[in-house]
Protein backbone atom coordinates (compact mmCIF):
# COMPACT_ATOMS: atom_id res chain seq x y z
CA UNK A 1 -33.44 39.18 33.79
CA UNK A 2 -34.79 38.70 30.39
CA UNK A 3 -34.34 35.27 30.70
CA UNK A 4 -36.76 34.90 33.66
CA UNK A 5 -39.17 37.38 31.76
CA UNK A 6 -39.22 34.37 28.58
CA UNK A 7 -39.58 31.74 31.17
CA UNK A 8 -42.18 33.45 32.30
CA UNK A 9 -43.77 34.53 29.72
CA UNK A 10 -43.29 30.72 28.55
CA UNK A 11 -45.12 29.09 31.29
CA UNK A 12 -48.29 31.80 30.65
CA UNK A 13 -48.51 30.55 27.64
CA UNK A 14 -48.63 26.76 28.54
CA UNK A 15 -51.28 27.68 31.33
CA UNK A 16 -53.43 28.94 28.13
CA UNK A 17 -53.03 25.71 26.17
CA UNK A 18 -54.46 23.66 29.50
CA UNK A 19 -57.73 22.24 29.34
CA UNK A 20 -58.94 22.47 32.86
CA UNK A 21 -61.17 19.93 34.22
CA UNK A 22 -64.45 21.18 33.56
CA UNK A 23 -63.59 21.12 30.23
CA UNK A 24 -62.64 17.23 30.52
CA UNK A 25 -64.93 14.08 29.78
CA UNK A 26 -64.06 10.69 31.13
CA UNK A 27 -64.19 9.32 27.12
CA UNK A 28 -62.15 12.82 26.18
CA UNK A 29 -59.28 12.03 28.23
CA UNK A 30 -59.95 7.91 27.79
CA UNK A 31 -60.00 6.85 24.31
CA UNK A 32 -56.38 8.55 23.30
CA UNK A 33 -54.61 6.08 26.04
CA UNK A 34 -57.32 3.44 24.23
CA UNK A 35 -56.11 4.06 20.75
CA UNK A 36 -52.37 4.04 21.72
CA UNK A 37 -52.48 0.97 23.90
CA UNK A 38 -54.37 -1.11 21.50
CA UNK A 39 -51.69 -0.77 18.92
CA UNK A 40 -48.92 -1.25 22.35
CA UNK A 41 -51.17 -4.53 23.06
CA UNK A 42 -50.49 -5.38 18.95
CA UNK A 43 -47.25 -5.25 19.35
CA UNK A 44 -47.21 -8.09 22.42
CA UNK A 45 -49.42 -9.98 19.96
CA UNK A 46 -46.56 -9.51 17.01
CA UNK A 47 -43.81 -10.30 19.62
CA UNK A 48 -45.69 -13.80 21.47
CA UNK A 49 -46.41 -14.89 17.79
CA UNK A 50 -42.46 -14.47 16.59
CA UNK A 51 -41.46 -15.87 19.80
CA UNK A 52 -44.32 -18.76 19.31
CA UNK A 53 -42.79 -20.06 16.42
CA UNK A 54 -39.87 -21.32 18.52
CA UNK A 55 -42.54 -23.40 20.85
CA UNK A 56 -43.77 -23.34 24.11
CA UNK A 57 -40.52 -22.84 25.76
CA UNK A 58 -39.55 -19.60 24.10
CA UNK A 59 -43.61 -18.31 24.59
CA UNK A 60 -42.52 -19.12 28.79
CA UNK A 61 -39.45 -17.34 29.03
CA UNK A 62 -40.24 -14.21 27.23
CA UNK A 63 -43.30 -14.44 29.65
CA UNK A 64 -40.90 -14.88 32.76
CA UNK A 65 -38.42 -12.01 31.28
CA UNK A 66 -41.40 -9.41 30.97
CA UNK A 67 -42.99 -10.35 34.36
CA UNK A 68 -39.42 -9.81 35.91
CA UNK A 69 -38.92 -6.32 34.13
CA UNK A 70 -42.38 -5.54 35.64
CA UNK A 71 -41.70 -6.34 39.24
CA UNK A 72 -38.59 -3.49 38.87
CA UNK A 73 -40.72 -1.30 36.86
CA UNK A 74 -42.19 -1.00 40.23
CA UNK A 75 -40.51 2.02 41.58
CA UNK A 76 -40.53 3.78 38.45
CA UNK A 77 -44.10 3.29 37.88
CA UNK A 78 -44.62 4.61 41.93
CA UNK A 79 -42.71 8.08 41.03
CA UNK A 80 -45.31 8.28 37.88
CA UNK A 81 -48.08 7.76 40.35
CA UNK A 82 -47.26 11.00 42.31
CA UNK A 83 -46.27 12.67 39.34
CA UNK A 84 -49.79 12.23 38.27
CA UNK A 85 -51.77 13.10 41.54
CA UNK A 86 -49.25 16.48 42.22
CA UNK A 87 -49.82 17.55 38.30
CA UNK A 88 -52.75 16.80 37.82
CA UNK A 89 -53.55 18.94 41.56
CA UNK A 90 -51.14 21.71 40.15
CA UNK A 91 -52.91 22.14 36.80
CA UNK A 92 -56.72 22.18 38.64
CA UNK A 93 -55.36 25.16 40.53
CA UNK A 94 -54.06 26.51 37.35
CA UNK A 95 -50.15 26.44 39.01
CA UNK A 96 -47.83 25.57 35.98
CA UNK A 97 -44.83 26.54 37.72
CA UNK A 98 -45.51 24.05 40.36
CA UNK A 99 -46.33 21.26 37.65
CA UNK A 100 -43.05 22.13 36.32
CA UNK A 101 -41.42 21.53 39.20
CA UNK A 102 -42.83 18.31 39.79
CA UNK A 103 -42.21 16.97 36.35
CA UNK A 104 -38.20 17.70 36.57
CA UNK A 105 -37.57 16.43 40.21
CA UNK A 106 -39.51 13.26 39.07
CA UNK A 107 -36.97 13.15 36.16
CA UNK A 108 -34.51 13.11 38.52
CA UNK A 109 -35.95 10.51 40.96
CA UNK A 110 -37.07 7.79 38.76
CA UNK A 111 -33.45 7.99 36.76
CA UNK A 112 -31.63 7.23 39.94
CA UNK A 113 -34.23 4.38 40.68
CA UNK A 114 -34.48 3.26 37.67
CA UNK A 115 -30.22 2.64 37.16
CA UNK A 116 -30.34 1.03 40.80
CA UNK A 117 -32.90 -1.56 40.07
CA UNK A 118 -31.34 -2.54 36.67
CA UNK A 119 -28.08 -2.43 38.36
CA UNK A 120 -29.32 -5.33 40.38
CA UNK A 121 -31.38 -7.43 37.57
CA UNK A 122 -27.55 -7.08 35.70
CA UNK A 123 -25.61 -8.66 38.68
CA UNK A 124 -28.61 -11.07 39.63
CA UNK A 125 -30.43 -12.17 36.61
CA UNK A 126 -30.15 -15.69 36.56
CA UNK A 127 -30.84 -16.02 40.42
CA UNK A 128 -34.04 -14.35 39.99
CA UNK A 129 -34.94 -16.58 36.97
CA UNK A 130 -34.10 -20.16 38.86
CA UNK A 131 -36.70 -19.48 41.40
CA UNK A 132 -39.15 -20.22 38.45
CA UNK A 133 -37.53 -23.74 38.23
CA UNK A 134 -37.86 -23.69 34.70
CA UNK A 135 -36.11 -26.38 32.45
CA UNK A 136 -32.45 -25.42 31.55
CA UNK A 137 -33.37 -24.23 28.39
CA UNK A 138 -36.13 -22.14 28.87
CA UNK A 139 -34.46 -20.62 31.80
CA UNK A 140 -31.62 -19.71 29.47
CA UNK A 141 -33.47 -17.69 27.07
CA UNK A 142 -35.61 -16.11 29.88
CA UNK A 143 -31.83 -15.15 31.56
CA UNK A 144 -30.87 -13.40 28.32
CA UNK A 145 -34.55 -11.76 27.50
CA UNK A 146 -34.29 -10.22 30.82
CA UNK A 147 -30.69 -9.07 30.59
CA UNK A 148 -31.09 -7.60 27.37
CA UNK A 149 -34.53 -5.56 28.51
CA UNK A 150 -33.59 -4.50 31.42
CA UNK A 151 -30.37 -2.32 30.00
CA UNK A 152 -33.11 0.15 27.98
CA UNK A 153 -35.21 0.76 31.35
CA UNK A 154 -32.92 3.99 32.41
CA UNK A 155 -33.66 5.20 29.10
CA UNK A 156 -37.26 4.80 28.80
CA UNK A 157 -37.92 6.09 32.28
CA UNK A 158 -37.71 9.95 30.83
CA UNK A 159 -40.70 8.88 28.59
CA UNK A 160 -42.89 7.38 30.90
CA UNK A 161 -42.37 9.84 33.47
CA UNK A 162 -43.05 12.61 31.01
CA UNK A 163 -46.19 11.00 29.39
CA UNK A 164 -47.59 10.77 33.20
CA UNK A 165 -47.25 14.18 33.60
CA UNK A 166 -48.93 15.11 29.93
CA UNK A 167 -51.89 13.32 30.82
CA UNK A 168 -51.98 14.81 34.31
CA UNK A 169 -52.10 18.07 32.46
CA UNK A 170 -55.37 17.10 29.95
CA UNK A 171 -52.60 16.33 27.28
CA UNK A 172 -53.51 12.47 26.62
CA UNK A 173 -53.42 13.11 22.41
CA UNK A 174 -48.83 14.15 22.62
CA UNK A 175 -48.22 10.71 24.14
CA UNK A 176 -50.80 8.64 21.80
CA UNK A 177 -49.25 10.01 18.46
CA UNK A 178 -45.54 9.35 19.87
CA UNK A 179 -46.75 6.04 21.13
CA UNK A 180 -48.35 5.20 17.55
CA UNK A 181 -45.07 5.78 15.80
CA UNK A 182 -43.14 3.72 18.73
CA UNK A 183 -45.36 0.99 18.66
CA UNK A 184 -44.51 1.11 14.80
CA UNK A 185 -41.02 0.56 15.08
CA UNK A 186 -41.10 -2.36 16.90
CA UNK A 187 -43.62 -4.25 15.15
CA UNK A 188 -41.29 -3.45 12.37
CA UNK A 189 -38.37 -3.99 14.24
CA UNK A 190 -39.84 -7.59 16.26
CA UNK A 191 -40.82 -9.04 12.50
CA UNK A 192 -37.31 -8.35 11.24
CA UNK A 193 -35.10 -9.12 14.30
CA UNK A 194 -36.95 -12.70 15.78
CA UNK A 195 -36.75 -14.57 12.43
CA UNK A 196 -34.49 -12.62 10.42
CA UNK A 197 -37.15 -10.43 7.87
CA UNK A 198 -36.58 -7.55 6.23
CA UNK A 199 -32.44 -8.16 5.63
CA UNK A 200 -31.87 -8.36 9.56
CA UNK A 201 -29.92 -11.13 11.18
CA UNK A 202 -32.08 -13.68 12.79
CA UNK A 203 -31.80 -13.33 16.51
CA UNK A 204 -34.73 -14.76 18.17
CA UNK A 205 -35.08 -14.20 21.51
CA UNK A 206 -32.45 -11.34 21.62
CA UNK A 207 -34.21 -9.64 18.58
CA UNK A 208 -37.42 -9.53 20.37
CA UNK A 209 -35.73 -7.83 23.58
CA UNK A 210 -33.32 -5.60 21.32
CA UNK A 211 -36.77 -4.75 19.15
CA UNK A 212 -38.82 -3.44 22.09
CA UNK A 213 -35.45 -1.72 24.12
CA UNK A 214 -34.68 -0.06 20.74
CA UNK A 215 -38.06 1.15 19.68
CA UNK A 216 -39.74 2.44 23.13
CA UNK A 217 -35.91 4.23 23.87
CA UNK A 218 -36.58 6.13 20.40
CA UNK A 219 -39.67 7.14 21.56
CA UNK A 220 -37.97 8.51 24.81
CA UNK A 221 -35.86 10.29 22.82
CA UNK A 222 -38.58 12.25 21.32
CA UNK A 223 -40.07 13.21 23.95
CA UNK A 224 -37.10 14.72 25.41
CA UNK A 225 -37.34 16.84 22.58
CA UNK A 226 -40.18 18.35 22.50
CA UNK A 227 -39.85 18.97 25.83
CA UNK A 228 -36.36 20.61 25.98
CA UNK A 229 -37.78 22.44 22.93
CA UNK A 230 -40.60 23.81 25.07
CA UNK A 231 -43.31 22.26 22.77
CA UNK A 232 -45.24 20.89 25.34
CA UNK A 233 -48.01 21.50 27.41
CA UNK A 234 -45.74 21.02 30.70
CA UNK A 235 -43.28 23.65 30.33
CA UNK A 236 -39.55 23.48 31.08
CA UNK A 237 -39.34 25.30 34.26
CA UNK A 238 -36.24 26.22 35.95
CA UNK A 239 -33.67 24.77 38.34
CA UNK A 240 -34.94 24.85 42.09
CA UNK A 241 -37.26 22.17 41.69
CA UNK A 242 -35.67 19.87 44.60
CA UNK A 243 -37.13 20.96 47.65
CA UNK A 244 -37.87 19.15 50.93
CA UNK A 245 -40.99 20.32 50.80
CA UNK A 246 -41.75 19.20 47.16
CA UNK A 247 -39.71 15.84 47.75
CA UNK A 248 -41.71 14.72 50.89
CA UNK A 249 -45.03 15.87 48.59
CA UNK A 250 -43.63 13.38 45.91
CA UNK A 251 -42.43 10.57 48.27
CA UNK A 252 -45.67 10.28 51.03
CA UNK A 253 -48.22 9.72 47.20
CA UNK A 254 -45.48 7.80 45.98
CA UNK A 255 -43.97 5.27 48.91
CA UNK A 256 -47.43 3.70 49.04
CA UNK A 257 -47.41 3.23 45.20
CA UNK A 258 -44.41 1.55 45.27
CA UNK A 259 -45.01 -0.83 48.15
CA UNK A 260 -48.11 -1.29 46.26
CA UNK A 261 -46.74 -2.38 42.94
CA UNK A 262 -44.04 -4.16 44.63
CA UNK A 263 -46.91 -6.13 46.77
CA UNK A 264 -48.72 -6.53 43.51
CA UNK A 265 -45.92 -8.09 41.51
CA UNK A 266 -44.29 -9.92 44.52
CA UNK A 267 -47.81 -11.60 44.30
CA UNK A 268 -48.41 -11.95 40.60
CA UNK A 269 -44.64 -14.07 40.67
CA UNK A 270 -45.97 -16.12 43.65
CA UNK A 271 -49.16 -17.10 41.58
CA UNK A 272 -46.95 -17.41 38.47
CA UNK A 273 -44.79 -19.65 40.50
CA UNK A 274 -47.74 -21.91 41.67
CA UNK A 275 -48.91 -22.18 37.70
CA UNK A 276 -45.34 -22.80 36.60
CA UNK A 277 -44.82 -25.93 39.23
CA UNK A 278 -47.65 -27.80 36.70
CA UNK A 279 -45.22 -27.16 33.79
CA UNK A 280 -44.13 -25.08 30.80
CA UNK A 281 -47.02 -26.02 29.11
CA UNK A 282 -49.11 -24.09 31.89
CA UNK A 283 -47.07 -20.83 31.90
CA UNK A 284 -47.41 -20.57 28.06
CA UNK A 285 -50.93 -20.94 28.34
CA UNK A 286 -51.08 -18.38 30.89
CA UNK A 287 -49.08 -15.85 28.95
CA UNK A 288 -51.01 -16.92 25.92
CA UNK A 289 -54.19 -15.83 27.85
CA UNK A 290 -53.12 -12.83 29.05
CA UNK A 291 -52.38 -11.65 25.73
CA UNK A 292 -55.40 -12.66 24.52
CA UNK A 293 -57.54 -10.81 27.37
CA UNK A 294 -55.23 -7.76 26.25
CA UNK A 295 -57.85 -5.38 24.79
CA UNK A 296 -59.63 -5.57 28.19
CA UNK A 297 -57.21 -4.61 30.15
CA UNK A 298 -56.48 -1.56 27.49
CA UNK A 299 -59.96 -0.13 27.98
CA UNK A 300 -59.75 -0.07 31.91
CA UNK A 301 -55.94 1.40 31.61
CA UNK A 302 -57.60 4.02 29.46
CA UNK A 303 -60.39 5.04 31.90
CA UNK A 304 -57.63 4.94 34.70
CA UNK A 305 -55.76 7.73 33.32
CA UNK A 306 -59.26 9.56 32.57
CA UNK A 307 -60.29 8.77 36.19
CA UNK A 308 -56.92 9.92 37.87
CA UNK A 309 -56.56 12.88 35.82
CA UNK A 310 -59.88 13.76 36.65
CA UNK A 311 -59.76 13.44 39.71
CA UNK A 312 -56.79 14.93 40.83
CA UNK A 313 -57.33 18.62 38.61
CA UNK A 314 -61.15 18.26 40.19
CA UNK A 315 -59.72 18.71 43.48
CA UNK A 316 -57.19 20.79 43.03
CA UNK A 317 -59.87 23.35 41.35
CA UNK A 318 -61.42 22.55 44.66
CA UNK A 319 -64.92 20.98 43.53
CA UNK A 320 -64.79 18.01 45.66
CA UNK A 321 -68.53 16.94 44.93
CA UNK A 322 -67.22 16.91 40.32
CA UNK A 323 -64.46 14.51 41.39
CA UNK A 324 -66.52 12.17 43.50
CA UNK A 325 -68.84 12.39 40.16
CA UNK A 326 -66.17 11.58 37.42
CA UNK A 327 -65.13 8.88 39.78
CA UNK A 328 -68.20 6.78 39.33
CA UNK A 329 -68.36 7.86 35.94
CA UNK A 330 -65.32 6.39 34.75
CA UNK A 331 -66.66 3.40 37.11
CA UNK A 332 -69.83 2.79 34.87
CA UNK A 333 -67.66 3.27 31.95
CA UNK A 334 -64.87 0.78 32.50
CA UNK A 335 -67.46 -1.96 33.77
CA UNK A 336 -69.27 -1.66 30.71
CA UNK A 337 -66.39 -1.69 28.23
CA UNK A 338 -64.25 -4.49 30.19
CA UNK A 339 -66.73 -6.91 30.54
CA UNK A 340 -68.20 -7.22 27.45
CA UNK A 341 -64.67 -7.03 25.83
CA UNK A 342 -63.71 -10.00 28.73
CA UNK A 343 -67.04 -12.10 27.32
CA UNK A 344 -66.22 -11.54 23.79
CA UNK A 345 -62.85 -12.73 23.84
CA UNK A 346 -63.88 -15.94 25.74
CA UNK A 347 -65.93 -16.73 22.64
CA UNK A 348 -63.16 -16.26 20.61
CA UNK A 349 -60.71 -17.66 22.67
CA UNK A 350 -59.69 -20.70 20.95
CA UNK A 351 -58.90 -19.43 17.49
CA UNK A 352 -56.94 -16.60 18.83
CA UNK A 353 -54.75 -19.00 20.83
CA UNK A 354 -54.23 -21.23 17.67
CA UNK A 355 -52.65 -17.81 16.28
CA UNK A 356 -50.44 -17.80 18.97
CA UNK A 357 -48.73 -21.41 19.58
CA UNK A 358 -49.62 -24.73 17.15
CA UNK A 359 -49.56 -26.74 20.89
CA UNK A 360 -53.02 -28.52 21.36
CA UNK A 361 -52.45 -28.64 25.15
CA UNK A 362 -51.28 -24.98 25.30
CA UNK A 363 -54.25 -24.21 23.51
CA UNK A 364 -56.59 -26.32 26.08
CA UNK A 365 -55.35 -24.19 29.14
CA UNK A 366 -55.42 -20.93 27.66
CA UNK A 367 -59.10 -21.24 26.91
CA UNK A 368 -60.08 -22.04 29.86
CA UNK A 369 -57.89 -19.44 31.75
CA UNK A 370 -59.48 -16.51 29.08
CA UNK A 371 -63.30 -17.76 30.59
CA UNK A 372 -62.10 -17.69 33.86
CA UNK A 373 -60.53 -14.46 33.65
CA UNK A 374 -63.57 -12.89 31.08
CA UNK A 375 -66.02 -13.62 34.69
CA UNK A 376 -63.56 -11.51 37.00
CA UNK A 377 -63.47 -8.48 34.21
CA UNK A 378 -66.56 -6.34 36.16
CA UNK A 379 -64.61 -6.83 39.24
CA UNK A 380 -61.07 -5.96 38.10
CA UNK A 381 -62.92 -2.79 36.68
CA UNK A 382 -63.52 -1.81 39.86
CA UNK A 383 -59.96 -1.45 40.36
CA UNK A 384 -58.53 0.23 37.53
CA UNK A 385 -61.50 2.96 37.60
CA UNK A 386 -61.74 3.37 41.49
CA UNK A 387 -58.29 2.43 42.45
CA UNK A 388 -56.86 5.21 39.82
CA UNK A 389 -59.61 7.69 41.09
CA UNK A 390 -58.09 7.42 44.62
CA UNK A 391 -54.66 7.71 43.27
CA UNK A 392 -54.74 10.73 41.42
CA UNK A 393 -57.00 12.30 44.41
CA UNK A 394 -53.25 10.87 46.46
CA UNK A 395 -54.80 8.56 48.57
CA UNK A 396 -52.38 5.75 47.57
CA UNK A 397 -52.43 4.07 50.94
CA UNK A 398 -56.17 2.89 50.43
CA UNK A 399 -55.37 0.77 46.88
CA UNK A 400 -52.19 -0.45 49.03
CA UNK A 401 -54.37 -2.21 51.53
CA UNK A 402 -56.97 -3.54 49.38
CA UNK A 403 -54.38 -5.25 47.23
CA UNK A 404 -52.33 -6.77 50.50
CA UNK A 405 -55.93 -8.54 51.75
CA UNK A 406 -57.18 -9.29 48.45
CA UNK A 407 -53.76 -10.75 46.56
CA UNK A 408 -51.26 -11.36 49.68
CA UNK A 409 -54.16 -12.98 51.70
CA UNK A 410 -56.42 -14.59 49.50
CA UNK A 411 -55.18 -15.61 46.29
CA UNK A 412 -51.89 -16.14 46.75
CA UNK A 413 -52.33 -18.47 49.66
CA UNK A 414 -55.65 -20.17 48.46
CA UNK A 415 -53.74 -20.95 45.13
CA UNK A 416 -51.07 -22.87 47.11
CA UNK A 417 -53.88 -24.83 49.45
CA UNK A 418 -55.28 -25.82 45.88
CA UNK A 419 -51.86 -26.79 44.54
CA UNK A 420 -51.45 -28.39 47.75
CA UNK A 421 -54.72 -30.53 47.69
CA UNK A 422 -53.44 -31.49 43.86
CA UNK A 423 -56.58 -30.14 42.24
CA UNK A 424 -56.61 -29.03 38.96
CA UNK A 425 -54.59 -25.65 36.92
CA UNK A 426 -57.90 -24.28 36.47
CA UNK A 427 -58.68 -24.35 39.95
CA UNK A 428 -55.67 -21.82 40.55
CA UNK A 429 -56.91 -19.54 37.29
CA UNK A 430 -60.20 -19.18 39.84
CA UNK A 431 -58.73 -17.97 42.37
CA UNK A 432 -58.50 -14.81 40.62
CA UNK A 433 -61.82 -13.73 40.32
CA UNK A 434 -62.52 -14.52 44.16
CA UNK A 435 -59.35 -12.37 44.60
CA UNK A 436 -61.42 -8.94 42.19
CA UNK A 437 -64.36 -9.50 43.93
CA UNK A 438 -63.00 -8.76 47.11
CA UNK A 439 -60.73 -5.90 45.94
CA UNK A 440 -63.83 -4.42 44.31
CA UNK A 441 -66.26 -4.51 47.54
CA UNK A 442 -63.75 -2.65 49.53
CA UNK A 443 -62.71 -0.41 46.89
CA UNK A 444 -66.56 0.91 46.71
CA UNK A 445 -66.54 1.31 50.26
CA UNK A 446 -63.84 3.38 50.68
CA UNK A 447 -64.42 5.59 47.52
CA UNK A 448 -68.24 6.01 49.21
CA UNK A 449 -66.66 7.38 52.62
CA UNK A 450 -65.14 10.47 50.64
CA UNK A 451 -62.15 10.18 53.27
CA UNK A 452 -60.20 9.85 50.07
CA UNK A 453 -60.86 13.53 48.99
CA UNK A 454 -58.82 14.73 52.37
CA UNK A 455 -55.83 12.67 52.25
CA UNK A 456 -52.84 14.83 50.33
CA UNK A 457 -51.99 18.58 51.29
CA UNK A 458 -50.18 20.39 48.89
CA UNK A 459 -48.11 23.52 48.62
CA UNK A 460 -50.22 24.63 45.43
């Protein structure tokens, strides 16, 4: 009995420490995710320089490993998506039992998802990779960046899912200072590992997967802590958390996620694969100018989380007419910031990929794939600020659509007539920004219907 009395008494005291949404700003719950990203998007920078020292080929198969990891990141990344619309709901309605609930049976869910998937990257690794057709060599090293990455995954899942759920709650500042000293480690760890600084053995492309498993799993591991030690915001709860009910909650916000990401990244690889049949010099350059474009896309994952969290505690406080208010808040926001980070990085384009790779034509290709990409930035805004709106509201089936029609059946299959009609790699790269434009029109239309607001029912 007294047990139940300090759980209780326990999960009061959390509900105390939660800033509830009218309390919230878009830039409040934005710039923490901002701050922690940017040094997450140094690290890349760090680990595409080490690996850029061993040329192009090493720059295209670390490229190739990460975009694999991605695609079965998928699932995991679905279960943080309802995580973040049931919490988020939970804590507007000022139910901490119920967002402890939903924090441990996610736990639970993306662990078993998470050892399936890597199960199957383990057995099929280098299948997966030869559909690239890279050149023996770089295929090799993309084989063993991959199978070396994907054996941390089970282990970081407990973070990510736990961080979704802290910023669900209002709590964006716990994951920022873990993700600072993270991010620290494997800067550390990528400059000693990849070319043997520091008294480490010189491992190269095994060093820069061990570097980033290693560091990211430590971070995990602290997070655990603090949360077994009942020193966050998102108590502990009890046992009881699997119910039907509460698993069909979690599974009808997150199927749709998944299907999504798994659309999303089944599409990115098709694109990738059109880019890599003009040669390794062309995926470098494309990795090169994603990295580049890095700091844009950290400012509109920022406002996502500010937008979703928003969103879903507005709701679940029930004050529709606040949510559909933040949303186009963090709209105007993310617009602003993303495009005139996208233009400023264009200008500086050139310099930024000599940093990277000492390869003239590398160089040549990533410039011009930064300015094509800098013109889409408004557009892809769109998507990260709108898109994450309907997501935390639960309305994952919308963002699902948009991104069949405007990936599955426009760039993906415009990119192949172009390949097809021999034009030009930068003719592909512009496919993308017909691809945000279109994502971007029918994401305002559907967050103007308000049909979005109505979509998940909860037990809260």
């Amino acid at each position: 009995m007294s047990q139940a009395k300090d759980l209780e008494s326990n999960i009061q005291e959390k509900s105390t420490e939660i800033s509830h949404p009218e309390t919230l700003s878009v830039w409040g719950l934005a710039w923490p995710p901002i701050l922690g990203n940017l040094l997450f998007a140094s690290v890349g920078v760090i680990a595409i320089k080490a690996v850029g020292s061993m040329g192009a080929e090493a720059v295209a198969a670390v490229g190739t490993g990460q975009r694999m990891v991605w695609v079965f990141q998928a699932l995991v990344m679905a279960v943080m998506t309802g995580t973040t619309a049931l919490v988020a709901r939970a804590v507007g309605s000022k139910n901490m039992v119920e967002a402890a609930h939903i924090t441990r049976l996610a736990l639970g869910v993306s662990l078993l998802v998470s050892l399936l998937t890597s199960l199957i990257i383990v057995l099929f690794a280098e299948q997966m990779i030869s559909i690239f057709g890279l050149d023996p060599g770089t295929q090799e090293l993309a084989v063993t960046y991959l199978s070396i990455s994907i054996m941390f995954i089970p282990f970081m899942t407990f973070g990510m899912v736990i961080g979704a759920s802290l910023r669900a709650a209002g709590d964006v500042k716990t994951p920022m200072y873990i993700g600072i000293f993270t991010n620290i480690i494997a800067i550390y760890l990528l400059l000693g590992l990849v070319n043997g600084q520091y008294g480490m053995p010189k491992l190269g492309i095994v060093g820069a997967a061990l570097a980033m498993g290693i560091s990211f799993t430590a971070g995990t591991a602290i997070q655990l802590y603090l949360w077994l030690t009942h020193k966050l915001v998102i108590p502990l709860g009890e046992r009881g958390s699997f119910t039907k009910i509460r698993f069909n909650q979690l599974l009808t916000v997150s199927y749709p996620a998944g299907i999504e990401s798994f659309v999303f990244q089944f599409g990115m690889l098709s694109f990738f694969w059109v880019v890599a049949m003009y040669g390794t010099e062309e995926i470098a350059a494309y990795n090169i100018g994603v990295n580049i474009l890095m700091l844009s896309f950290i400012l509109g994952n920022g406002f996502s989380v500010a937008a979703a969290t928003l969103s879903g505690q507005f709701l679940g406080a029930s004050n529709p007419d606040a949510a559909y208010k933040s949303g186009y808040q963090a709209a105007g926001m993310t617009m602003l910031a993303m495009s005139l980070s996208g233009l400023l990085l264009a200008f500086f384009a050139e310099p930024i990929a000599w940093f990277f790779i000492q390869d003239e034509e590398v160089v040549k290709y990533a410039v011009i794939f930064v300015w094509i990409f800098a013109l889409s930035q408004p557009f892809m805004a769109l998507e990260f600020s709108l898109g994450s709106t309907l997501r935390g509201a639960g309305d994952t089936r919308s963002p699902l659509v948009i991104t069949i029609i405007g990936l599955l059946l426009i760039r993906v299959p415009l990119a192949f007539l172009l390949y097809y009609l021999e034009m030009p790699v930068q003719w592909i790269f512009a496919t993308l920004i017909i691809d945000y434009m279109v994502k971007g029109t029918l994401l305002i239309l559907r967050y103007r219907s308000r049909r979005w607001m109505k979509v998940l029912k909860t037990s809260t």
